[in-house]
Protein backbone atom coordinates (compact mmCIF):
# COMPACT_ATOMS: atom_id res chain seq x y z
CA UNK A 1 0.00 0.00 0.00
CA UNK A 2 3.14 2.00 -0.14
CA UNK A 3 2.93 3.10 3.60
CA UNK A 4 5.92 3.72 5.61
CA UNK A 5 6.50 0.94 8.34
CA UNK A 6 6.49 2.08 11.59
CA UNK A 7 5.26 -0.94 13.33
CA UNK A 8 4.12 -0.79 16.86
CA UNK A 9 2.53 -4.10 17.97
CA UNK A 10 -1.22 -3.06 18.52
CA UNK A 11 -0.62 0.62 17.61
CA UNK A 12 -2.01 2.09 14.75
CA UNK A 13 -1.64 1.52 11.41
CA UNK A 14 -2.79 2.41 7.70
CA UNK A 15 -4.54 -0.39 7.23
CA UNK A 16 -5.01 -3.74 9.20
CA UNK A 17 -7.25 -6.81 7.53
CA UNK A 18 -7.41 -9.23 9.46
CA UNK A 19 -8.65 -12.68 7.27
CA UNK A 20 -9.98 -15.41 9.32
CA UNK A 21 -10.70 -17.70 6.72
CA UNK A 22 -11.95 -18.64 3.51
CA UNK A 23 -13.51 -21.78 2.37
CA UNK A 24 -11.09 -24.63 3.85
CA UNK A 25 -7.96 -22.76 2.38
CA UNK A 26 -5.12 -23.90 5.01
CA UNK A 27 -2.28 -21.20 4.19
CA UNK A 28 0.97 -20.71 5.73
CA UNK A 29 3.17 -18.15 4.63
CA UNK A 30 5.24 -15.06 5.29
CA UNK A 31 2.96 -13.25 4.06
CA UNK A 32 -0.57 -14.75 4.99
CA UNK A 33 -1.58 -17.94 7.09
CA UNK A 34 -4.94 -18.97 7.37
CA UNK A 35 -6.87 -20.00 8.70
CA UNK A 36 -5.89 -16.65 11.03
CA UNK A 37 -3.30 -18.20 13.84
CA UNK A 38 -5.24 -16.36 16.78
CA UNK A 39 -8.40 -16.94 15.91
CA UNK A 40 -9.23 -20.17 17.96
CA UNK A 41 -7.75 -18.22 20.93
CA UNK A 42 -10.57 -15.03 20.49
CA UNK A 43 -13.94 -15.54 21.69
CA UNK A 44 -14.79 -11.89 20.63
CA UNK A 45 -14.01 -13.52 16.90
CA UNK A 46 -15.49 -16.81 17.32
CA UNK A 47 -18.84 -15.73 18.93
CA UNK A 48 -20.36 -13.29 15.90
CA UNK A 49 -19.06 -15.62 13.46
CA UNK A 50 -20.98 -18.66 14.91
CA UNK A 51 -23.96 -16.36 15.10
CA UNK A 52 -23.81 -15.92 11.16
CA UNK A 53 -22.25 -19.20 10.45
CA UNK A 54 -23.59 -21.83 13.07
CA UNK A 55 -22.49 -24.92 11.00
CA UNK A 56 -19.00 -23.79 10.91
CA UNK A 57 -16.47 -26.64 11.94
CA UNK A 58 -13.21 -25.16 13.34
CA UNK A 59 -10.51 -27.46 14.29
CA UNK A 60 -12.75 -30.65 13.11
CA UNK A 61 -16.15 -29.29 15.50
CA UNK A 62 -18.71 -27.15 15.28
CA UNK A 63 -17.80 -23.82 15.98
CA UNK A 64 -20.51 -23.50 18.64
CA UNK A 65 -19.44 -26.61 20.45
CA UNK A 66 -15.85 -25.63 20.02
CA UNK A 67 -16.41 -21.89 21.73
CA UNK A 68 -18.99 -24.39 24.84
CA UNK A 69 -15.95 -26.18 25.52
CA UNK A 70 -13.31 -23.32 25.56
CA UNK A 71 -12.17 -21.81 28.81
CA UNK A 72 -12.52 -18.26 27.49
CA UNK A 73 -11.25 -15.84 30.06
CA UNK A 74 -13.12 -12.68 28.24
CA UNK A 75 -16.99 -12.66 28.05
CA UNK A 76 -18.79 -11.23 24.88
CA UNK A 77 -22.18 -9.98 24.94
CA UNK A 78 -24.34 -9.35 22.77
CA UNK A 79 -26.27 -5.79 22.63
CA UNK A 80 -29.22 -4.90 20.75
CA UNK A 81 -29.10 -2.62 17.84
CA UNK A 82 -31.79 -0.10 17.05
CA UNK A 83 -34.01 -1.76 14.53
């Protein structure tokens, strides 16, 4: 993108995509690995993606059986959006 690197882990950047997945592409590069190496580790991740994809298997299980057995240490809740 031509931006000038001035990495700060966390800080701010230009721009920061974050790709969890796509299809059952397994990827493991420099450059890109996915599926994303955090993202079994991130209940704020897993949670809204089993609410739009219930039937999504992560690490050979349903996601939402995956996030009941998990040991999560943060809590994510879900607030209502004006409709």
């Amino acid at each position: 993108m031509g931006r000038k690197s001035t990495y700060a882990r966390y800080g701010p950047r230009t721009i920061d995509i974050d790709i969890l997945t796509f299809n059952e592409l397994k990827i493991d590069s420099d450059l890109l690995q996915l599926p994303h190496p955090k993202i079994f580790e991130r209940n704020f991740v897993l949670a809204p993606l089993a609410e739009i994809s219930p039937d999504f298997i992560i690490k050979d299980k349903y996601i939402l059986d995956y996030i009941s057995q998990c040991k999560f240490k943060e809590k994510v809740v879900k607030i209502k959006c004006f409709q």
